[in-house]
N, C-alpha and C. Protein backbone atom coordinates (compact mmCIF):
# COMPACT_ATOMS: atom_id res chain seq x y z
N UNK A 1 0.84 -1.17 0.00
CA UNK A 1 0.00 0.00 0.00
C UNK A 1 0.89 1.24 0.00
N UNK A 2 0.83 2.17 -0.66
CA UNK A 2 1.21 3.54 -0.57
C UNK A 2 1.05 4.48 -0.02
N UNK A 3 1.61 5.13 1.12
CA UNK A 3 1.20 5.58 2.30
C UNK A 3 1.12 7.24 1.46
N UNK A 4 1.66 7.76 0.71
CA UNK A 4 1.24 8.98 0.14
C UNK A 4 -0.04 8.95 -0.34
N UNK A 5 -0.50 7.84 -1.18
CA UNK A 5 -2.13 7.71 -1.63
C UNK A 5 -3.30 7.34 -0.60
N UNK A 6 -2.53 7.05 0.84
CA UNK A 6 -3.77 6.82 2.14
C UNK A 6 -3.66 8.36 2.97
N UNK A 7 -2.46 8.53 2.93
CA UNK A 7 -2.47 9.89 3.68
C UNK A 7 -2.75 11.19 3.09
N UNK A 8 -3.82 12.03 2.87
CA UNK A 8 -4.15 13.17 1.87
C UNK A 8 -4.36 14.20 2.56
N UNK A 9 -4.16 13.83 4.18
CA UNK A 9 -4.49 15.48 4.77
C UNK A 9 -3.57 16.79 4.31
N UNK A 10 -3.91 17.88 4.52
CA UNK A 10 -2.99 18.79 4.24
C UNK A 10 -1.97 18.85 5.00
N UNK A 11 -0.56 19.46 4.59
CA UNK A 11 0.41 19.38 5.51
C UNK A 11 0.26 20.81 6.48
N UNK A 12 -0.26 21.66 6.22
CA UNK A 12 -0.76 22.78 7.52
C UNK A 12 -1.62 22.32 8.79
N UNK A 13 -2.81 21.30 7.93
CA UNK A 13 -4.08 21.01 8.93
C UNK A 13 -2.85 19.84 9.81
N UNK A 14 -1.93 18.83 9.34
CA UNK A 14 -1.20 18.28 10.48
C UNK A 14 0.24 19.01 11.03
N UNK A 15 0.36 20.23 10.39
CA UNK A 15 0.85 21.05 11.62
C UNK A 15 0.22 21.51 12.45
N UNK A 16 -1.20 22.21 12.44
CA UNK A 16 -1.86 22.70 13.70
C UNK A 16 -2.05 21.53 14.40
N UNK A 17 -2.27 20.32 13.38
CA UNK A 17 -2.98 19.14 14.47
C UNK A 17 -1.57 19.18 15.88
N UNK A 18 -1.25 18.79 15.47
CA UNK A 18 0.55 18.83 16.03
C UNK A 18 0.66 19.65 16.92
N UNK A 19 0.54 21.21 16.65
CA UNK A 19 0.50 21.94 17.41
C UNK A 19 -0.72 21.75 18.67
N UNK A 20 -1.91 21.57 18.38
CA UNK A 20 -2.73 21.58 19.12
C UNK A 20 -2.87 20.86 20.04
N UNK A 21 -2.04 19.33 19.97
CA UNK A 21 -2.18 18.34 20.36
C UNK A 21 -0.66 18.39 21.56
N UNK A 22 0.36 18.92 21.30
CA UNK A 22 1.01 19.75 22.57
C UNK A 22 0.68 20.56 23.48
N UNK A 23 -0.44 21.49 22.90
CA UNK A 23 -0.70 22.30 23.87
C UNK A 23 -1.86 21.64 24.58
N UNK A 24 -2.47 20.17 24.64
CA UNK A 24 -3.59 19.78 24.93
C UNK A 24 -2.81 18.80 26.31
N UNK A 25 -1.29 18.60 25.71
CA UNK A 25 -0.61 18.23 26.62
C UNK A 25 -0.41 18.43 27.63
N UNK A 26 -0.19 19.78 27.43
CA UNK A 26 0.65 20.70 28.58
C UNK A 26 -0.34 21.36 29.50
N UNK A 27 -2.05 21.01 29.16
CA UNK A 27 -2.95 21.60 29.68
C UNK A 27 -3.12 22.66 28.87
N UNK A 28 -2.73 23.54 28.35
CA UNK A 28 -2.86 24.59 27.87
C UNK A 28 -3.72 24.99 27.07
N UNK A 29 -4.24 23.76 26.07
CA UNK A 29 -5.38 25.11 25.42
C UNK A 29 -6.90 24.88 25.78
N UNK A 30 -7.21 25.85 25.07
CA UNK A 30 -8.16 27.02 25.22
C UNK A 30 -9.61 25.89 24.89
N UNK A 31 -10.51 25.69 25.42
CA UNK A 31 -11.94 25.20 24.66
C UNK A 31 -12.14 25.24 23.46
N UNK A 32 -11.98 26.23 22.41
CA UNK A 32 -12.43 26.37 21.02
C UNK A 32 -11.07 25.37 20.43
N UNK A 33 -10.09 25.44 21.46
CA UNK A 33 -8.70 24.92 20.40
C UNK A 33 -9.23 23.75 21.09
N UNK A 34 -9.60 23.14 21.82
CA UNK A 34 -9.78 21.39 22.06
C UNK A 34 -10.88 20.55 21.01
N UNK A 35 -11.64 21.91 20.51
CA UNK A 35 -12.55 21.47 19.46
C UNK A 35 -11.99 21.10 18.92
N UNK A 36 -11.23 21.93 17.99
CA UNK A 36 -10.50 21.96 16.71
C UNK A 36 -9.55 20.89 16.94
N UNK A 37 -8.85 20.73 18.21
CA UNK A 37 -8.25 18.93 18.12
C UNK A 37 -8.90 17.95 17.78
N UNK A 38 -9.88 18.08 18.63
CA UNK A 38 -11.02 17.26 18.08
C UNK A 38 -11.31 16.68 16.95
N UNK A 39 -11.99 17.69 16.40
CA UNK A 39 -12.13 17.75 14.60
C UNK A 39 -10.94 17.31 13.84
N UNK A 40 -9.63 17.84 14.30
CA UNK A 40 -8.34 17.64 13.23
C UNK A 40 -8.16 16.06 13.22
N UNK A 41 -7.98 15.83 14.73
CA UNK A 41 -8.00 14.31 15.26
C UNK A 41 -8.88 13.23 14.01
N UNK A 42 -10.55 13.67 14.61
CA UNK A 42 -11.16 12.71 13.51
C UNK A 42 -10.59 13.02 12.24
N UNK A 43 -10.46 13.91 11.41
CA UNK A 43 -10.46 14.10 9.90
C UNK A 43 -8.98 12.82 9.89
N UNK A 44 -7.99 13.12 11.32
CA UNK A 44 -6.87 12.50 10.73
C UNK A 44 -6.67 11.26 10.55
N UNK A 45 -7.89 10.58 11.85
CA UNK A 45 -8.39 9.16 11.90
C UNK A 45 -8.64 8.82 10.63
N UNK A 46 -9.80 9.49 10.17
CA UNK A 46 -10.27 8.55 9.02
C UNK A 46 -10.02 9.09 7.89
N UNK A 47 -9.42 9.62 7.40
CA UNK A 47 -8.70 9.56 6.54
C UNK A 47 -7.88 8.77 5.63
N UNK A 48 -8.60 8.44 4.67
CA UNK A 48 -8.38 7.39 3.86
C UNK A 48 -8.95 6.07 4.05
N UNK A 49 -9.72 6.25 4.79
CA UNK A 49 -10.63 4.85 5.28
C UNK A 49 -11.83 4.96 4.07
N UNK A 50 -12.26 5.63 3.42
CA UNK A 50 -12.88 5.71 2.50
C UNK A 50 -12.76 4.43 1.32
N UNK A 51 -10.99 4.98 1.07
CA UNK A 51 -10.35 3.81 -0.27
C UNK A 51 -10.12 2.66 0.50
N UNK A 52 -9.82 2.57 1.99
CA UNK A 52 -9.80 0.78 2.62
C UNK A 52 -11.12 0.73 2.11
N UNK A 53 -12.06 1.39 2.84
CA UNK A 53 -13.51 0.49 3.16
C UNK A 53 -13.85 -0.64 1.81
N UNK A 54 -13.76 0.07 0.60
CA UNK A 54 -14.33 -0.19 -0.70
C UNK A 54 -13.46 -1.25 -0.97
N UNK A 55 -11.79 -1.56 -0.22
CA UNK A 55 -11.13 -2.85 -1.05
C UNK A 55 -11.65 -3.99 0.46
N UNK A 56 -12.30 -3.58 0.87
CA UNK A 56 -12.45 -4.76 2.24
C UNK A 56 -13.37 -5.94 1.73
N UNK A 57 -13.23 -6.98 1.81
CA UNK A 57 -14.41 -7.87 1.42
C UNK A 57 -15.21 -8.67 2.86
N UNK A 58 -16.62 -8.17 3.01
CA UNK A 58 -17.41 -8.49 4.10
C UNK A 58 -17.99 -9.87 3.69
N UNK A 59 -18.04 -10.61 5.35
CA UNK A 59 -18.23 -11.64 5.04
C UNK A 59 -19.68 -11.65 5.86
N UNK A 60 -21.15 -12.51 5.23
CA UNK A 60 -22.07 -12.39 5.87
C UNK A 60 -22.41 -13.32 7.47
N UNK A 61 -23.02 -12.70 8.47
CA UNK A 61 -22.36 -12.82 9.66
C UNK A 61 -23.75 -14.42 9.89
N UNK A 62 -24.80 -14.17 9.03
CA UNK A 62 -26.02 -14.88 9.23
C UNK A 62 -26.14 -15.65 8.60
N UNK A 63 -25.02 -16.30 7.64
CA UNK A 63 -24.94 -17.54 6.91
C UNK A 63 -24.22 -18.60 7.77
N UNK A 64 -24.86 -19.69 8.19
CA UNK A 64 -24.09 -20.73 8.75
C UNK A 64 -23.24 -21.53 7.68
N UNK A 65 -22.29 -22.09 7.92
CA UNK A 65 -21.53 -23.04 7.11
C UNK A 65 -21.09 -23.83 7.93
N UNK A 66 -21.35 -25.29 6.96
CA UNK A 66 -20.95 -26.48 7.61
C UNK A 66 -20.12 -27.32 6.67
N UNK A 67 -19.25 -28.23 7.05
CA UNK A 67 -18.45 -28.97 6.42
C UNK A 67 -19.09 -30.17 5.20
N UNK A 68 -20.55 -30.76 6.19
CA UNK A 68 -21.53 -31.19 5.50
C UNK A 68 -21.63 -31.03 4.49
């Protein structure tokens, strides 16, 4: 897998993430900035889970199989 074609965030939005996520450390920020960790956080989670989801193959959970 190609980690440039899973990873597409911007490289600013994971500098603030970065940033934000030190100062969340240190106690330091502010309510509106814990949002915005927040938010940066998820976008950074799933990100690129879009192109997994679609190569995943689900298997149905309500079909029994027997050797029979």
């Amino acid at each position: 897998m190609n980690i440039n074609r899973v990873m597409s965030m911007e490289p600013n939005k994971l500098a603030r993430l970065s940033c934000l996520f030190e100062k969340a450390v240190d106690n330091n920020a502010q309510f509106l900035e814990k949002r915005e960790l927040d938010e940066l956080y998820n976008e950074f989670i799933n990100d690129g889970r879009d192109m997994m989801k679609s190569k995943m193959v689900v298997f149905p959970l309500e079909i029994k199989r027997s050797a029979s």
